[in-house]
Protein backbone atom coordinates (compact mmCIF):
# COMPACT_ATOMS: atom_id res chain seq x y z
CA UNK A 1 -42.14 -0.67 47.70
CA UNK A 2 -38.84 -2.05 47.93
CA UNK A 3 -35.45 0.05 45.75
CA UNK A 4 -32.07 -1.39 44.89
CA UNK A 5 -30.16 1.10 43.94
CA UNK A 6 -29.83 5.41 44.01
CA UNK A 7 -32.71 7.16 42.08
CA UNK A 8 -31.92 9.44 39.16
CA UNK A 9 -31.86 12.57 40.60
CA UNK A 10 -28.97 11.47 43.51
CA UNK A 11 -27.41 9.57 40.71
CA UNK A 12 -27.32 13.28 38.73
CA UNK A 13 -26.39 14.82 42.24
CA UNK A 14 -23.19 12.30 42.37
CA UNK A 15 -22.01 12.49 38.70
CA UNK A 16 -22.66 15.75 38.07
CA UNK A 17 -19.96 16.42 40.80
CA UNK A 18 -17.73 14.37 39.89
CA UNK A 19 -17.22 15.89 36.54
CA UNK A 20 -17.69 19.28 37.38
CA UNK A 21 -14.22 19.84 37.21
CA UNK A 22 -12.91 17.53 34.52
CA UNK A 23 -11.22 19.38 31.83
CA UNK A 24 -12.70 20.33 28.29
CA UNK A 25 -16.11 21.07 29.68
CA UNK A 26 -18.62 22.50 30.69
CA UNK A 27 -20.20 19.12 30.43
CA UNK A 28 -23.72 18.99 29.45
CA UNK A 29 -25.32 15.77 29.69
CA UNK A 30 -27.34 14.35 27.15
CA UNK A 31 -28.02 10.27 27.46
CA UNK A 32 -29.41 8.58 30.93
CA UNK A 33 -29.58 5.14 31.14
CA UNK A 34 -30.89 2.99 34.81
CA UNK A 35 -30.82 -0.80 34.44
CA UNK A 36 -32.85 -2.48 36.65
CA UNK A 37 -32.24 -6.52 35.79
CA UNK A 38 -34.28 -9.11 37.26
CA UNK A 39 -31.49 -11.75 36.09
CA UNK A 40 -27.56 -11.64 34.83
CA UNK A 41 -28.18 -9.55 32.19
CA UNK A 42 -25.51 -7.80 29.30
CA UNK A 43 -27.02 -5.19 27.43
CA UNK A 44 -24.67 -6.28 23.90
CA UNK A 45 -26.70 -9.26 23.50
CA UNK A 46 -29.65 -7.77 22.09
CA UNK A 47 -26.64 -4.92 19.78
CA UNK A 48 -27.32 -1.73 19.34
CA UNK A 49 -27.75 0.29 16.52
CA UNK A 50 -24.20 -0.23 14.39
CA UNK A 51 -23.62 -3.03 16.82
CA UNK A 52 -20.05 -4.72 16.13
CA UNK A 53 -18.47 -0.79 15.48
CA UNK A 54 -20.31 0.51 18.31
CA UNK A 55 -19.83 -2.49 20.74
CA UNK A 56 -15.73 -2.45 19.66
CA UNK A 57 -15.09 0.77 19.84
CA UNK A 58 -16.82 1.10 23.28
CA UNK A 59 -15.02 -1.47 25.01
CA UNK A 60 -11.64 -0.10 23.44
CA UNK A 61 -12.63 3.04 24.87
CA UNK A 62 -13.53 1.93 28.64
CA UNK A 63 -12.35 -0.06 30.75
CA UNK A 64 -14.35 -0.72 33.35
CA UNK A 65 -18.01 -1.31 34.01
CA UNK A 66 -20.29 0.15 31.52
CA UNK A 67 -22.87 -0.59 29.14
CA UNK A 68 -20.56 -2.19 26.96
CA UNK A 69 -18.29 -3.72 29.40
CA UNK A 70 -18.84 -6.15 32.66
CA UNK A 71 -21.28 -7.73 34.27
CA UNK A 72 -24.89 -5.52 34.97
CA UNK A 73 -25.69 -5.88 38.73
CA UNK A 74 -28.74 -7.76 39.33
CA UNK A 75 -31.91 -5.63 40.76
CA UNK A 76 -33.77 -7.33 43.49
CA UNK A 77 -36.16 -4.50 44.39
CA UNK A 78 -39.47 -3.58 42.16
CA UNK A 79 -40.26 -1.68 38.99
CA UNK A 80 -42.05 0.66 40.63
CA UNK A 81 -39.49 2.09 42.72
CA UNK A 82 -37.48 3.81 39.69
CA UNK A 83 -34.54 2.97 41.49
CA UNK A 84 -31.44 0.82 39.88
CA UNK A 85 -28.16 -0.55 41.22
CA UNK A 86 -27.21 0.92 37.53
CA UNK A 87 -26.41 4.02 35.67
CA UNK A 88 -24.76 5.70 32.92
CA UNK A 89 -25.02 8.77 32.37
CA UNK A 90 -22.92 10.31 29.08
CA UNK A 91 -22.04 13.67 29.12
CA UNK A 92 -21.36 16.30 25.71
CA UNK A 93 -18.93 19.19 25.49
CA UNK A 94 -19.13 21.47 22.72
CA UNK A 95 -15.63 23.14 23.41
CA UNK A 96 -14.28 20.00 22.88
CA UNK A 97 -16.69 17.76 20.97
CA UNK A 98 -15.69 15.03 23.39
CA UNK A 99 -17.93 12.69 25.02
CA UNK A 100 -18.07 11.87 28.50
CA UNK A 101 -18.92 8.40 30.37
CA UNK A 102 -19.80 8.31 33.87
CA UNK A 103 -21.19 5.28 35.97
CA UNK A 104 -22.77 4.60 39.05
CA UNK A 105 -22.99 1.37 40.12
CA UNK A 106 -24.12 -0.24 43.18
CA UNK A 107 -22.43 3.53 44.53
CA UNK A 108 -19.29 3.28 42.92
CA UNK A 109 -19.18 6.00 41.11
CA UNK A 110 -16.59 6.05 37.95
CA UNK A 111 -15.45 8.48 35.50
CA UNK A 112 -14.20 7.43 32.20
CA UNK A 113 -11.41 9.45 29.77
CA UNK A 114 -13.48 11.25 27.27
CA UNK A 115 -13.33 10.31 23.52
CA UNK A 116 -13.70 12.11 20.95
CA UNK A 117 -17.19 12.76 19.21
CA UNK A 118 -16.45 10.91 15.82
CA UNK A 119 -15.35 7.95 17.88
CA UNK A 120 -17.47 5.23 16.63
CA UNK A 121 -18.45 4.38 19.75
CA UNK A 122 -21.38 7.16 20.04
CA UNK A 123 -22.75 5.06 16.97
CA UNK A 124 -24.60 3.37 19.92
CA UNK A 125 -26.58 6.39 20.13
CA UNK A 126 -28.76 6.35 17.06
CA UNK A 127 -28.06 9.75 15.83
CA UNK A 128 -25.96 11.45 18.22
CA UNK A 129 -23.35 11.42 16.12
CA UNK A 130 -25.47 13.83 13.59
CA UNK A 131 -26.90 16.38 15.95
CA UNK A 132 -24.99 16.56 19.21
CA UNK A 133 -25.92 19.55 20.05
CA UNK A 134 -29.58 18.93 19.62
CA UNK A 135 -29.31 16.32 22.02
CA UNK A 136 -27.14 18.16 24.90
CA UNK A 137 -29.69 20.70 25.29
CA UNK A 138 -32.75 18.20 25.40
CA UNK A 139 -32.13 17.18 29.22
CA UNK A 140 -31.16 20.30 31.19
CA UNK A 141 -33.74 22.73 29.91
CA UNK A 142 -33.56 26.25 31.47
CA UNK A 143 -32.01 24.99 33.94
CA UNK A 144 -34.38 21.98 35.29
CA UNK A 145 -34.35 18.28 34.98
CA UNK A 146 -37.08 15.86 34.22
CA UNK A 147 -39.25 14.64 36.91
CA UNK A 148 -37.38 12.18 38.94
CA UNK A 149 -36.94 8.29 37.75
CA UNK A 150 -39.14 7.24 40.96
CA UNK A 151 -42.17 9.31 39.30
CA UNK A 152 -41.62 8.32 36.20
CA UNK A 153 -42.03 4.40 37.00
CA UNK A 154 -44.91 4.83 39.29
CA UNK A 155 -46.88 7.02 36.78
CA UNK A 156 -45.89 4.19 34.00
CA UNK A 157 -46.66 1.25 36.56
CA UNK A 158 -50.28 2.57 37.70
CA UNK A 159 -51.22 2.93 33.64
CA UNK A 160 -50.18 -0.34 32.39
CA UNK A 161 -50.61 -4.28 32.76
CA UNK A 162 -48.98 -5.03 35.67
CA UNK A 163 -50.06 -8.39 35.42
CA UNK A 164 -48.90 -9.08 31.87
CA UNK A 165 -45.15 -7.52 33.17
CA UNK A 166 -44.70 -10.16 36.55
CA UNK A 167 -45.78 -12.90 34.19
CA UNK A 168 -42.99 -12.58 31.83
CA UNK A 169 -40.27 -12.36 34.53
CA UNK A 170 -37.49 -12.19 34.20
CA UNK A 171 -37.18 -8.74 32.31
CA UNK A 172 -34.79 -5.86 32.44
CA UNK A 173 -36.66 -2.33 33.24
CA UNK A 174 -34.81 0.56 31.64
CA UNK A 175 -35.45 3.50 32.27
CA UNK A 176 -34.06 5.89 30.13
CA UNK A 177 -33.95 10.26 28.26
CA UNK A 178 -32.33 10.95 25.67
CA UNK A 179 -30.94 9.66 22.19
CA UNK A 180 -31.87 5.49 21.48
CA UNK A 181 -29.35 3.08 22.76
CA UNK A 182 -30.67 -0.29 22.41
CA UNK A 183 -32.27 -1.78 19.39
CA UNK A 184 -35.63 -1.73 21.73
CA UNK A 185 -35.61 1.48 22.92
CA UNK A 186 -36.92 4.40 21.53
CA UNK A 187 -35.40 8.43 21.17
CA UNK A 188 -36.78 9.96 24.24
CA UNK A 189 -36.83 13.70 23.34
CA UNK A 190 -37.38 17.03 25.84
CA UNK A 191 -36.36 15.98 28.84
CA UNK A 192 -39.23 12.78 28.89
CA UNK A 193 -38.47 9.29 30.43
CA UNK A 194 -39.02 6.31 28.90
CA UNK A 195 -40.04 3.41 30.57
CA UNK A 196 -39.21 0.23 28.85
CA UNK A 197 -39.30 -3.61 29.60
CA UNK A 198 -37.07 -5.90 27.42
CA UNK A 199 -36.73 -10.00 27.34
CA UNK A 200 -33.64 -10.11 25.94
CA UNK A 201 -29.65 -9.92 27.01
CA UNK A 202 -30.60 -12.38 29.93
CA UNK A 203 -28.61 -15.35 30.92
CA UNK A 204 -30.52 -18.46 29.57
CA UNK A 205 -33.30 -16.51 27.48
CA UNK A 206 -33.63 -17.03 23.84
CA UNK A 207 -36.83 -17.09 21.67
CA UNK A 208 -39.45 -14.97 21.41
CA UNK A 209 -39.62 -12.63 24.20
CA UNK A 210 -41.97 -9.43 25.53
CA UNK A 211 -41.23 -5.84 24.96
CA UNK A 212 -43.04 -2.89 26.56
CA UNK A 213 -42.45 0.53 25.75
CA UNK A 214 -43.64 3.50 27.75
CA UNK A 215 -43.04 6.52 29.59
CA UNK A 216 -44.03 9.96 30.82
CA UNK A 217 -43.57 13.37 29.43
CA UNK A 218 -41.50 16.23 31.10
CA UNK A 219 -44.23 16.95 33.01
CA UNK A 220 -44.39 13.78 34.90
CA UNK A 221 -47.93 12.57 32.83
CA UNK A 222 -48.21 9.43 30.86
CA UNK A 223 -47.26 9.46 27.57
CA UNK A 224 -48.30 5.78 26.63
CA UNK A 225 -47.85 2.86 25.88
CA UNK A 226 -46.50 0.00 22.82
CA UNK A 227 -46.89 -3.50 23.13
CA UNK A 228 -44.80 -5.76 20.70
CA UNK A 229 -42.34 -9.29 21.19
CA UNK A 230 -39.26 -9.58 19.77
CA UNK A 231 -36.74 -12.51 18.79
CA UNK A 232 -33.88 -12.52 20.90
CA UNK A 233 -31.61 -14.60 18.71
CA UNK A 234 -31.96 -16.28 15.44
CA UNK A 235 -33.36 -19.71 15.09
CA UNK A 236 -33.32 -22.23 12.39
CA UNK A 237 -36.64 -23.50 13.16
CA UNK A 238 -38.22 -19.55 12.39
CA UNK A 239 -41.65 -19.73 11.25
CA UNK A 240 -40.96 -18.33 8.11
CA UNK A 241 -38.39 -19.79 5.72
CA UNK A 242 -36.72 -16.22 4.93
CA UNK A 243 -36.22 -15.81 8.98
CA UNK A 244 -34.90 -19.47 9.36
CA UNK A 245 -30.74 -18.38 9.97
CA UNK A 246 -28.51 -19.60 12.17
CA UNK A 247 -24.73 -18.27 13.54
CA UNK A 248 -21.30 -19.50 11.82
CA UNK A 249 -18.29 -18.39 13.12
CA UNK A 250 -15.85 -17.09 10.03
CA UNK A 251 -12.38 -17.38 11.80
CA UNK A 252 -9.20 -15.32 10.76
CA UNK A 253 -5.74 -16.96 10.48
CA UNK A 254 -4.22 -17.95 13.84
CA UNK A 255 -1.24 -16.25 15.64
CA UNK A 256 0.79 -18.27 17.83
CA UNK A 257 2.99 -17.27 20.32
CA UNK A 258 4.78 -19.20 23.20
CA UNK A 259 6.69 -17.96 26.24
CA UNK A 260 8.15 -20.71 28.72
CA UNK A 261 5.64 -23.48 29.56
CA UNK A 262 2.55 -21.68 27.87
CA UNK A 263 1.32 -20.91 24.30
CA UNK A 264 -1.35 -18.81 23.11
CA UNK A 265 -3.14 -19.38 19.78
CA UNK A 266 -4.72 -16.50 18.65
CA UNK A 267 -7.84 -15.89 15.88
CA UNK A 268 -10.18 -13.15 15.61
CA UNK A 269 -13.79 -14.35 13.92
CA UNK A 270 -17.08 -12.39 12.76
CA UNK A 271 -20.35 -13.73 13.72
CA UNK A 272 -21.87 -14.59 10.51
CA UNK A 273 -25.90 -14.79 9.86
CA UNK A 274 -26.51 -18.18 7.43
CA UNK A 275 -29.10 -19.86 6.05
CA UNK A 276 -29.74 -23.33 6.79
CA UNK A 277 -27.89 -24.63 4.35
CA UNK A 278 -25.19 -23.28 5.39
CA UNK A 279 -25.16 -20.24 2.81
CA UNK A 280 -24.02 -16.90 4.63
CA UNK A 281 -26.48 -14.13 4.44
CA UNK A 282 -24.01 -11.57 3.64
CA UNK A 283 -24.82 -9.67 7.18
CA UNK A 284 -21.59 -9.91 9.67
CA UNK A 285 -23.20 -7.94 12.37
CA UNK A 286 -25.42 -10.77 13.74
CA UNK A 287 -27.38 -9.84 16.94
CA UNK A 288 -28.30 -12.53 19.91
CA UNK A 289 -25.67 -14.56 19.95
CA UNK A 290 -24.02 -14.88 24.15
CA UNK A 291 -21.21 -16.68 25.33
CA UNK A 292 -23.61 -18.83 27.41
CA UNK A 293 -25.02 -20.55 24.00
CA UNK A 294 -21.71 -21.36 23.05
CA UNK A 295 -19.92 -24.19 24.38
CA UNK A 296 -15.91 -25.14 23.03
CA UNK A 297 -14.03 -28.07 22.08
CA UNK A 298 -10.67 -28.52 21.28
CA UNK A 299 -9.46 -31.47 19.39
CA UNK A 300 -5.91 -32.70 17.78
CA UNK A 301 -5.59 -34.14 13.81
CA UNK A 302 -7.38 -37.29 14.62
CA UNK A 303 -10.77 -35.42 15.83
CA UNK A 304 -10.20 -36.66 19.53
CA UNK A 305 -11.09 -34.73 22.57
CA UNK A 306 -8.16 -32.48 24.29
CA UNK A 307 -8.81 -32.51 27.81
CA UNK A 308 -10.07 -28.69 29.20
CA UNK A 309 -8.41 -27.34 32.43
CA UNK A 310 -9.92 -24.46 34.63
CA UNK A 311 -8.71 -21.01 33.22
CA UNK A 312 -5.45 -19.13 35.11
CA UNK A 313 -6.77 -16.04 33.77
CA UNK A 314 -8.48 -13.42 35.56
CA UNK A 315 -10.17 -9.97 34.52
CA UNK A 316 -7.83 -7.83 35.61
CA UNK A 317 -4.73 -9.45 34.25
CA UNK A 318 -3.56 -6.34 31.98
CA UNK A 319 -2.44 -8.45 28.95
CA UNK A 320 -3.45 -12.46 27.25
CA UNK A 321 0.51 -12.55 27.66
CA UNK A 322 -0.18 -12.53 32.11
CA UNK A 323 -2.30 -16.02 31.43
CA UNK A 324 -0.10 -18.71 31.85
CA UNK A 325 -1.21 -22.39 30.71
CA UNK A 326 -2.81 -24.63 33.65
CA UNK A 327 -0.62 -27.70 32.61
CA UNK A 328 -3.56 -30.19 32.62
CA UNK A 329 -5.12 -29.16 29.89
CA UNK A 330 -6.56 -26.12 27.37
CA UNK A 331 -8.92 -22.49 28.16
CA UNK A 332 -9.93 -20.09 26.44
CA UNK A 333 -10.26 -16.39 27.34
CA UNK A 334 -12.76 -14.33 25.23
CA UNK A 335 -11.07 -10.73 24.26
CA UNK A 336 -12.36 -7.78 22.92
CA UNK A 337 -11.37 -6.36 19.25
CA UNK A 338 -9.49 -3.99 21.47
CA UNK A 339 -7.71 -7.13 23.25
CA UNK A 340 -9.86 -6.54 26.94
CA UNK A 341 -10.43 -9.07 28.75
CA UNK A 342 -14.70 -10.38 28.62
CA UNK A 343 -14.72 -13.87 29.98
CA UNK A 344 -12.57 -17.58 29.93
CA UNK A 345 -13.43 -21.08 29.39
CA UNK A 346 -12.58 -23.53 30.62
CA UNK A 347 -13.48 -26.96 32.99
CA UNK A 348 -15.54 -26.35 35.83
CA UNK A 349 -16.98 -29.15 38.59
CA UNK A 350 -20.00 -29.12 36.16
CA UNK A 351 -18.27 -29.88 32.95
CA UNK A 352 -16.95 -26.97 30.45
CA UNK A 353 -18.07 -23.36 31.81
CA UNK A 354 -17.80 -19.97 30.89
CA UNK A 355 -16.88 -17.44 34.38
CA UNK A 356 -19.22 -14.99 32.62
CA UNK A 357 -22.91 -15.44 33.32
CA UNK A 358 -23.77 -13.56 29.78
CA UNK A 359 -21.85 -11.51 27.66
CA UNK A 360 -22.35 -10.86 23.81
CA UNK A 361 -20.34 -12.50 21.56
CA UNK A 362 -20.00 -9.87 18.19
CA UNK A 363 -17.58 -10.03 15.49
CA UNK A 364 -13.84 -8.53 16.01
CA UNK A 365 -13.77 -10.09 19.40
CA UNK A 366 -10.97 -13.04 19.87
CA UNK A 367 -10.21 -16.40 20.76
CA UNK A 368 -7.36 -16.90 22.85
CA UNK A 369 -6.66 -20.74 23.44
CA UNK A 370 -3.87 -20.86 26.18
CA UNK A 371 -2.33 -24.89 26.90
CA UNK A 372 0.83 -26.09 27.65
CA UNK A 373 3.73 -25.23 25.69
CA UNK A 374 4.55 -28.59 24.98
CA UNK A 375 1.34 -29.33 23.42
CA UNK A 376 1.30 -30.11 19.41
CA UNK A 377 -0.65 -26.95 17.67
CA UNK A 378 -0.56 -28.34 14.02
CA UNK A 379 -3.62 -30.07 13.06
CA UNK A 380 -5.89 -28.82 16.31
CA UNK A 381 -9.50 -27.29 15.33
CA UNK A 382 -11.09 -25.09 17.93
CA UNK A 383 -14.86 -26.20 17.69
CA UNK A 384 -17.76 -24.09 18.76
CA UNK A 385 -20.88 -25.61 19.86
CA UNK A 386 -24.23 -24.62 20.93
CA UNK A 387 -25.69 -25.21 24.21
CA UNK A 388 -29.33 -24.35 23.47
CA UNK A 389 -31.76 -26.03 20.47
CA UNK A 390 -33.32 -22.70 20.01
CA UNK A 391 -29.77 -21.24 17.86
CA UNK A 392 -27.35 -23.09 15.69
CA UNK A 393 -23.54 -22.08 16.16
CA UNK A 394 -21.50 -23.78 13.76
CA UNK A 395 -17.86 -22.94 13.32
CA UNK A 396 -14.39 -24.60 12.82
CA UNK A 397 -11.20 -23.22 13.93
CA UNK A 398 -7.77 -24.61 12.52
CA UNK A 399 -5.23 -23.97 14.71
């Protein structure tokens, strides 16, 4: 049995100290979350529940890697092992009615500022925000854990179809107690684990796509089991004319602003569910879209082709303002509602490429098209396109 990755209890061990003596506790925790990823994999894909406030409001309040933020290491060892080169583990204090975010990844552990409790970002949490203290007293219960991850995933791995899990590689194995985050993952009350295998988030899956849900009680026994698919994106060519949608990007006005030999065009969008006609379905919090399905274009007034360059823009450049223009041609950097930094575009040695494996693309989030100051603006149309037949983006940008 091969791991990747600390096990939940030395992942408790290593958090748990590190915020022993942050201020505004004590610190109960009350959400655990391993990712084990066969494959570049970003959770905000797939949404959770309230996805575009939830997914904003996150990144705005970490910065860092997280569930809502950077890339998800990948896990090379086996679902058995209840190991993961990821955790989160979010703690509650009731002095304070702040939350707390702590990571682990790959060892690196990191602890976040804590937020309040009415920050929208605990909208992830499907009803934390309700019944907080319910769910800080479900893990630690007179005074003992649950059963460790490790026998949590070999109780779940001897009682279900193995077979049926290896064939669907690449999946994502989370592992999980406490209050729902993702859309496919259920409340796991009392201190149980669940055990769950998901399709979607992955770099270069769309369609239809498994989903296994199981897990073990506090006692360490098996609980269960669901089998079910789900649709990791939207497709135009659904089986059924009422789930036949595709994505169009609604764009806000444009802000431009120039500083020596670069200039940054600005526009915020919403990613908009339509019909095939082109008819928007009214819901702006569209699920499945990635940056990997999207491809861009920028052309002048005449509809030609403005030659891409290869982005000057890294992830730890602290504002859009630090990216200067590369002078032969156009990027794009991909911002958060909260203006972080998720990804650039730009040319690559294998035509136009994002530096992001996957990452969701939600609305709020921004375009930033940086190109040479002395570049006409008036009359250019940022054009998104998709890379995959299995979702239509459509889109136009005015610049």
């Amino acid at each position: 049995m091969r791991t990747d990755g600390p096990n939940f209890y030395q992942v408790l061990a290593r958090l748990n100290s590190s915020v022993a003596h942050q201020t505004g506790g004590p610190w109960s925790p009350f959400s655990v979350v391993g990712l084990a990823a066969q494959a570049d994999f970003s959770p905000n894909v797939k949404g959770y529940y309230n996805l575009n406030r939830s997914v904003n409001s996150c990144q705005s309040a970490l910065s860092g890697v997280s569930v809502w933020n950077g890339t998800i290491p990948v896990f090379t060892g086996t679902f058995n092992s209840g190991t993961a080169p990821f955790w989160q583990i979010a703690y509650f204090s009731n002095s304070t009615l702040e939350v707390l975010i702590t990571t682990d990844v790959s060892g690196a552990v990191h602890v976040f500022p804590p937020f309040p409790v009415t920050s929208n970002c605990t909208l992830a949490w499907f009803d934390f925000w309700q019944r907080p203290n319910f769910w800080a007293q479900q893990i630690v219960e007179n005074s003992t854990v649950p059963p460790n991850s490790p026998n949590a995933a070999m109780t779940v791995w001897n009682n279900i179809d193995t077979s049926w899990v290896v064939h669907n590689a690449p999946l994502v194995e989370v592992l999980t107690t406490g209050p729902a985050l993702f859309e496919a993952t259920q409340d796991i009350y009392a201190g149980d684990w669940g055990v769950d295998f998901i399709g979607c988030g992955l770099a270069g899956i769309t369609g239809e796509r498994p989903l296994i849900s199981a897990g073990t009680d506090r006692n360490g026994q098996y609980a269960g089991v669901f089998n079910a698919s789900t649709s990791c994106a939207v497709s135009p060519n659904a089986t059924l004319p009422s789930d036949r949608l595709m994505y169009q990007l609604v764009d806000s006005a444009p802000s431009v602003s120039g500083g020596g030999d670069t200039t940054w065009v600005t526009t915020s969008f919403q990613v908009a569910l339509a019909y095939t006609n082109g008819t928007l379905a009214g819901d702006y919090d569209g699920w499945g879209l990635a940056n990997w399905m999207v491809s861009l274009n920028l052309t002048n007034a005449t509809g030609a082709r403005l030659p891409d360059a290869s982005p000057a823009c890294e992830s730890w450049s602290p504002s859009i303002f630090d990216c200067v223009a590369n002078q032969s041609g156009w990027y794009v950097v991909l911002l958060s509602a909260g203006g972080e930094w998720l990804a650039s575009y730009g040319a690559s040695a294998s035509g136009g490429a994002w530096s992001v494996a996957v990452t969701g693309i939600v609305s709020h989030q921004m375009f930033v098209i940086v190109l040479p100051s002395g570049w006409a603006v008036s009359g250019d149309n940022l054009r998104p396109n998709s890379t995959t037949t299995y979702s239509e983006v459509r889109g136009i940008f005015p610049l």
